[in-house]
PDB file of N, CA and C in Angstrom:
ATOM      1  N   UNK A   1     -21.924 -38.139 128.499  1.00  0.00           N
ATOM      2  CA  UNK A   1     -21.139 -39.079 127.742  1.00  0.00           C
ATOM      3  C   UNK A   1     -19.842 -39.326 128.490  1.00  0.00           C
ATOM      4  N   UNK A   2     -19.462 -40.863 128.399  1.00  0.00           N
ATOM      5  CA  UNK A   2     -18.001 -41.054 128.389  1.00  0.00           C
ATOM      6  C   UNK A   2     -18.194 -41.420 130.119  1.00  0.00           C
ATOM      7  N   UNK A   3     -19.573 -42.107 130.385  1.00  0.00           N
ATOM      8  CA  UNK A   3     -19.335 -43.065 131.536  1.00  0.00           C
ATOM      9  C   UNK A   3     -20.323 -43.923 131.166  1.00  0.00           C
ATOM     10  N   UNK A   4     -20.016 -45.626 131.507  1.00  0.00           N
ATOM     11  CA  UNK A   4     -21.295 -46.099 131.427  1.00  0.00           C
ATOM     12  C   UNK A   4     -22.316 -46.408 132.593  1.00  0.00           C
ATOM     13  N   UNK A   5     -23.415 -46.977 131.886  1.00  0.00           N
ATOM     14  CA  UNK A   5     -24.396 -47.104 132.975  1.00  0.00           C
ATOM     15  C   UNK A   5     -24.177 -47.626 134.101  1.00  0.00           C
ATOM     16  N   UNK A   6     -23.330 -48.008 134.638  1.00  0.00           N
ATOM     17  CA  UNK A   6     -22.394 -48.684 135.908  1.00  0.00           C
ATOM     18  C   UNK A   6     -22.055 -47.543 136.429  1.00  0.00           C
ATOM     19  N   UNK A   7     -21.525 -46.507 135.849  1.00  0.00           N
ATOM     20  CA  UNK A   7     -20.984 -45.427 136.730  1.00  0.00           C
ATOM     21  C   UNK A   7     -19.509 -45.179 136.210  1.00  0.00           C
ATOM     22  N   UNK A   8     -19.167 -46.301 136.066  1.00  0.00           N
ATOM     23  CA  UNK A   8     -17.573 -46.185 135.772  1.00  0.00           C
ATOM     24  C   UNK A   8     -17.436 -45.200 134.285  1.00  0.00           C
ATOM     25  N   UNK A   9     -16.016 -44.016 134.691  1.00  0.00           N
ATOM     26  CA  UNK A   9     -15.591 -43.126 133.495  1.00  0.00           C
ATOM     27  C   UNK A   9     -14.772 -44.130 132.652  1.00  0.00           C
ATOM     28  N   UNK A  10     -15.549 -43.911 131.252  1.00  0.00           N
ATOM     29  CA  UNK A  10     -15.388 -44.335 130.223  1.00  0.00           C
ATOM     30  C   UNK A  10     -14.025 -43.305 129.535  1.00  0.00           C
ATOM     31  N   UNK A  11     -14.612 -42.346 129.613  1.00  0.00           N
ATOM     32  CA  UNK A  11     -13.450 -41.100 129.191  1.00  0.00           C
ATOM     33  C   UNK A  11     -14.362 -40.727 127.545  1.00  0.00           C
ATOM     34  N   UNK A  12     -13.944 -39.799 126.727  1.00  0.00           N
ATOM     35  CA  UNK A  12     -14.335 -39.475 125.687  1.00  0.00           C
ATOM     36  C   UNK A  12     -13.287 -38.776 124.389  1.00  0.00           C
ATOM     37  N   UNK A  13     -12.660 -39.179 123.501  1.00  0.00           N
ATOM     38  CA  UNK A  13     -12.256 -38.980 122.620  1.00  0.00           C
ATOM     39  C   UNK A  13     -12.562 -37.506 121.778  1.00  0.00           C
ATOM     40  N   UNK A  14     -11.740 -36.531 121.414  1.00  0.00           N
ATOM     41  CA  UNK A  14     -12.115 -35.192 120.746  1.00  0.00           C
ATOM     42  C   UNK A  14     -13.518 -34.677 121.547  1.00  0.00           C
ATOM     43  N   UNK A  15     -13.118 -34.630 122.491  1.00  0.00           N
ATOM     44  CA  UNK A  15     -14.206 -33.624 123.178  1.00  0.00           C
ATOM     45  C   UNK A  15     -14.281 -32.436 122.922  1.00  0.00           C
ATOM     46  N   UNK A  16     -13.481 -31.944 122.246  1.00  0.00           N
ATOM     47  CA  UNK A  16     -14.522 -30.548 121.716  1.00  0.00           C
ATOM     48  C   UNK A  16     -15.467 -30.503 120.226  1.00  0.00           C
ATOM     49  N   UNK A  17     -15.330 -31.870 119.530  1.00  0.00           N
ATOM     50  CA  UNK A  17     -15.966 -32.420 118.451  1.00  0.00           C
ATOM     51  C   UNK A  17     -17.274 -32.902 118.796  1.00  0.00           C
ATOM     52  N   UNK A  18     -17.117 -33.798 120.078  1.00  0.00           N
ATOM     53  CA  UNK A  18     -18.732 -34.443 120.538  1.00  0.00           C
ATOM     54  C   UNK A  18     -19.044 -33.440 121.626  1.00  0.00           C
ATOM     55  N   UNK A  19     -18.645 -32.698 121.834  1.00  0.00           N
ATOM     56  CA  UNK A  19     -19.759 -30.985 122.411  1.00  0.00           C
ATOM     57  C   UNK A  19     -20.495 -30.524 121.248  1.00  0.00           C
ATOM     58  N   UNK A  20     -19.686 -30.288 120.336  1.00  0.00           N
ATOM     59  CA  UNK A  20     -20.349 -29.274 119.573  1.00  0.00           C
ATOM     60  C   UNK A  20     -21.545 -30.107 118.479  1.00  0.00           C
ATOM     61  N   UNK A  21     -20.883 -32.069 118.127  1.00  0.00           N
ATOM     62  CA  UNK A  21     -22.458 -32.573 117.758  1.00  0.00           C
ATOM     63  C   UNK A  21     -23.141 -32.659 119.084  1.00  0.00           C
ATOM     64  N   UNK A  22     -23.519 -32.763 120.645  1.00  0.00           N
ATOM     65  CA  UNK A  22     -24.874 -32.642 121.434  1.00  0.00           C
ATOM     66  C   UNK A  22     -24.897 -31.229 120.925  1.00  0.00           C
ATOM     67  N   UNK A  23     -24.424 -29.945 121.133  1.00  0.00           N
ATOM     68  CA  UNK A  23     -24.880 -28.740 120.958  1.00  0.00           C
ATOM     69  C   UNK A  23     -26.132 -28.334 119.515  1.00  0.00           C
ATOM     70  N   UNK A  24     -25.163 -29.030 118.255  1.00  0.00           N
ATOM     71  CA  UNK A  24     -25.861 -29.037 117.242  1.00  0.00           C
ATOM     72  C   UNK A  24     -27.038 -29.898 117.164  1.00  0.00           C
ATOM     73  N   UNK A  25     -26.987 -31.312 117.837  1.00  0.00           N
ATOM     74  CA  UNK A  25     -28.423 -32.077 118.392  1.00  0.00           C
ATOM     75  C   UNK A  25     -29.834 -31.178 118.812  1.00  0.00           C
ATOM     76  N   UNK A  26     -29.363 -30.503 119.593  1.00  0.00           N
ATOM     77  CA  UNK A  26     -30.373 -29.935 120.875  1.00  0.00           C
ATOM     78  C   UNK A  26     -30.870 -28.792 119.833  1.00  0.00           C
ATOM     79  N   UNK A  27     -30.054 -28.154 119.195  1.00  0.00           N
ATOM     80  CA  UNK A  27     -30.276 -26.699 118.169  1.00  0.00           C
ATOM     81  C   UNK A  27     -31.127 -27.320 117.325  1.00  0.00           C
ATOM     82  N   UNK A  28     -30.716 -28.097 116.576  1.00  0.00           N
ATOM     83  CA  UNK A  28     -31.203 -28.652 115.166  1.00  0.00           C
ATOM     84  C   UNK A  28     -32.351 -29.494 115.501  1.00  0.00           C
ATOM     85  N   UNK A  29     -32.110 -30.286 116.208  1.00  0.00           N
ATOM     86  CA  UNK A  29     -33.327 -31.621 116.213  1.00  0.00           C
ATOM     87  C   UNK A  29     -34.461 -31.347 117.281  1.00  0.00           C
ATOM     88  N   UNK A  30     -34.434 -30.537 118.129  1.00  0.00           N
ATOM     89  CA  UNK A  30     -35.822 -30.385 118.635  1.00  0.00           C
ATOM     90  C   UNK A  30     -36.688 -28.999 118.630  1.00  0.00           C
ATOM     91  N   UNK A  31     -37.526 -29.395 118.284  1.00  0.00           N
ATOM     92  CA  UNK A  31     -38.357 -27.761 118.220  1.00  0.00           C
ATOM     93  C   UNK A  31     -39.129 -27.501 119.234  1.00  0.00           C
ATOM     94  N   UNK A  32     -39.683 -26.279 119.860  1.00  0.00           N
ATOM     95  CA  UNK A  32     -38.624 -25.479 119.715  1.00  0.00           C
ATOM     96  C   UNK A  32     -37.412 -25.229 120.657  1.00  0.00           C
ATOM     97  N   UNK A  33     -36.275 -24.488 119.761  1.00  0.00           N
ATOM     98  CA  UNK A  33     -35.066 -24.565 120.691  1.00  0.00           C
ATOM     99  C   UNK A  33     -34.768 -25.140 122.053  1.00  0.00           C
ATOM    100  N   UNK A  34     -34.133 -25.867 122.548  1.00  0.00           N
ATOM    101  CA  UNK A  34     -34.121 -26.339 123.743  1.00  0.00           C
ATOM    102  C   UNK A  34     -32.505 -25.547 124.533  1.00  0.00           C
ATOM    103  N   UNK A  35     -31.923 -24.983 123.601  1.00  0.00           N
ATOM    104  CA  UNK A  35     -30.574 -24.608 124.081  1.00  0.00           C
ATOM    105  C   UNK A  35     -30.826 -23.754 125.087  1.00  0.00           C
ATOM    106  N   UNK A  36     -31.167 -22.994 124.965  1.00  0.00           N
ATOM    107  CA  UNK A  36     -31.086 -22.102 126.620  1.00  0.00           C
ATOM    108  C   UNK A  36     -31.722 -22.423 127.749  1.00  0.00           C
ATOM    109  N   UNK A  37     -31.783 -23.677 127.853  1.00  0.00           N
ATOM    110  CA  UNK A  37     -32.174 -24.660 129.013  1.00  0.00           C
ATOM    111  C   UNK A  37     -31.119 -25.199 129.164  1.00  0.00           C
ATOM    112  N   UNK A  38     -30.288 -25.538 128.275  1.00  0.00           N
ATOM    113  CA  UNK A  38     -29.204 -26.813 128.981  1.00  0.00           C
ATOM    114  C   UNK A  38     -28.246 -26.296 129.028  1.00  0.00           C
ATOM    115  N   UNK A  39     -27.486 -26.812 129.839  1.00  0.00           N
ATOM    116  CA  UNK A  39     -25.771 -26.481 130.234  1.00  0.00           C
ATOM    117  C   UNK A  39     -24.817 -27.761 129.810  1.00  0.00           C
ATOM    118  N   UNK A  40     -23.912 -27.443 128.701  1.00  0.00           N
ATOM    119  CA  UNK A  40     -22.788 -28.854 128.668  1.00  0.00           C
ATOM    120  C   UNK A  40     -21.642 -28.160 129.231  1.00  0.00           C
ATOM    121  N   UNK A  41     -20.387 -29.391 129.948  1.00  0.00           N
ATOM    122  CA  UNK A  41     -19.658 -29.215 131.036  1.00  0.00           C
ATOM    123  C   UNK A  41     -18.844 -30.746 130.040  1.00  0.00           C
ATOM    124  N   UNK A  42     -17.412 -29.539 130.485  1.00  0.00           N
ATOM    125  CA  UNK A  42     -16.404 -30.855 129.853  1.00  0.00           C
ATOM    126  C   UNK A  42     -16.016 -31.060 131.733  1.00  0.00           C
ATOM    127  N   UNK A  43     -15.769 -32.195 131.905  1.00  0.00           N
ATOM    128  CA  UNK A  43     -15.246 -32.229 133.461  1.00  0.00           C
ATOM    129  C   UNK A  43     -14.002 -33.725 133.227  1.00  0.00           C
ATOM    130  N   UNK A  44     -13.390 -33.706 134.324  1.00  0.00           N
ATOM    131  CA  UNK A  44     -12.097 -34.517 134.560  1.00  0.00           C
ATOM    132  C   UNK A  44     -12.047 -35.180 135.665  1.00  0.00           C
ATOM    133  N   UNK A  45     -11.870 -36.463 135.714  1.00  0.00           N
ATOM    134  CA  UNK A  45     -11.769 -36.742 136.872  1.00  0.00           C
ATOM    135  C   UNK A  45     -11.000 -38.644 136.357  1.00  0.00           C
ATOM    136  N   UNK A  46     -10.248 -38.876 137.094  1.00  0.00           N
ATOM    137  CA  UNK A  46      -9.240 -39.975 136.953  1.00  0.00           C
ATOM    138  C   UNK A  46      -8.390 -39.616 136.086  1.00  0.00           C
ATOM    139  N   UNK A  47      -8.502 -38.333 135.619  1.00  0.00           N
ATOM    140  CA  UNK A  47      -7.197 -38.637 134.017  1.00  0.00           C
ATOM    141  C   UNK A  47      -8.239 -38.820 132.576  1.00  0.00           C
ATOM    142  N   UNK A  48      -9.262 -38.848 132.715  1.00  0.00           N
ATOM    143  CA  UNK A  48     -10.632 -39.250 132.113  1.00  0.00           C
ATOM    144  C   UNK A  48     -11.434 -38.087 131.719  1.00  0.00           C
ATOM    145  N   UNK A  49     -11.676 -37.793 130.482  1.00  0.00           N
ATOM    146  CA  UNK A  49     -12.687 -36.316 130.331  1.00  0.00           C
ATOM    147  C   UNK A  49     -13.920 -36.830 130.460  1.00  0.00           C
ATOM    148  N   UNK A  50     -15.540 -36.115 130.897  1.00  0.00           N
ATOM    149  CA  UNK A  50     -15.916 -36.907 130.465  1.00  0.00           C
ATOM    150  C   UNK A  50     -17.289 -35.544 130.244  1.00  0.00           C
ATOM    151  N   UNK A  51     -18.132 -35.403 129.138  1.00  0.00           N
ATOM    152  CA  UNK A  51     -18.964 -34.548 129.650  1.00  0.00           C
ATOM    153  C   UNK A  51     -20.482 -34.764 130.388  1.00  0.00           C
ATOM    154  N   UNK A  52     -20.743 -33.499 130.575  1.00  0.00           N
ATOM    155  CA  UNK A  52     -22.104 -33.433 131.781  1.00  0.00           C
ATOM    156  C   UNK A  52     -23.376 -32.752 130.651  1.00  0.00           C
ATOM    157  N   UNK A  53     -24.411 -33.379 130.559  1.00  0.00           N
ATOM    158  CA  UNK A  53     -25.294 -32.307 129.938  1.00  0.00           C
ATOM    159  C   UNK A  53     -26.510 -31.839 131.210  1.00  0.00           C
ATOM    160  N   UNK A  54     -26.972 -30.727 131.451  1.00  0.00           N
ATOM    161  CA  UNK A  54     -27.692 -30.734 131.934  1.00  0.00           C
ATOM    162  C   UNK A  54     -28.585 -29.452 131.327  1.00  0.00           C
ATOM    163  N   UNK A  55     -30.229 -30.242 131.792  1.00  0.00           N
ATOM    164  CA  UNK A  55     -31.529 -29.973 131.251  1.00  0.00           C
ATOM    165  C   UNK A  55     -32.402 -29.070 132.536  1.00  0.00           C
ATOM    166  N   UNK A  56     -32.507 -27.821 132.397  1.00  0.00           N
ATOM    167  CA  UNK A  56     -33.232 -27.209 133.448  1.00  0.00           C
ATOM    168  C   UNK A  56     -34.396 -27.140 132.907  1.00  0.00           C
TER     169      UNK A  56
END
């Protein structure tokens, strides 16, 4: 979140609010558990938060 499909950082608003709804997404909505596969990452770059999810 918080770049669009262009590439360009969008940035993201209360980022520790929209971590914890993907976190609760991934917990809650798919069976079974998918959390200990993925890694979320708040990262910075321009002045811009923006996060990373990643799916191993």
């Amino acid at each position: 979140m918080g770049r669009q499909d262009s590439g360009d950082i969008i940035g993201v608003d209360n980022d520790d609010f929209v971590m914890q709804q993907i976190s609760n997404a991934l917990r809650d909505g798919i069976r079974s558990d998918v959390s200990m596969f993925t890694n979320i990452e708040l990262l910075q770059e321009d002045k811009k938060f923006f996060i990373k999810l990643t799916v191993n």
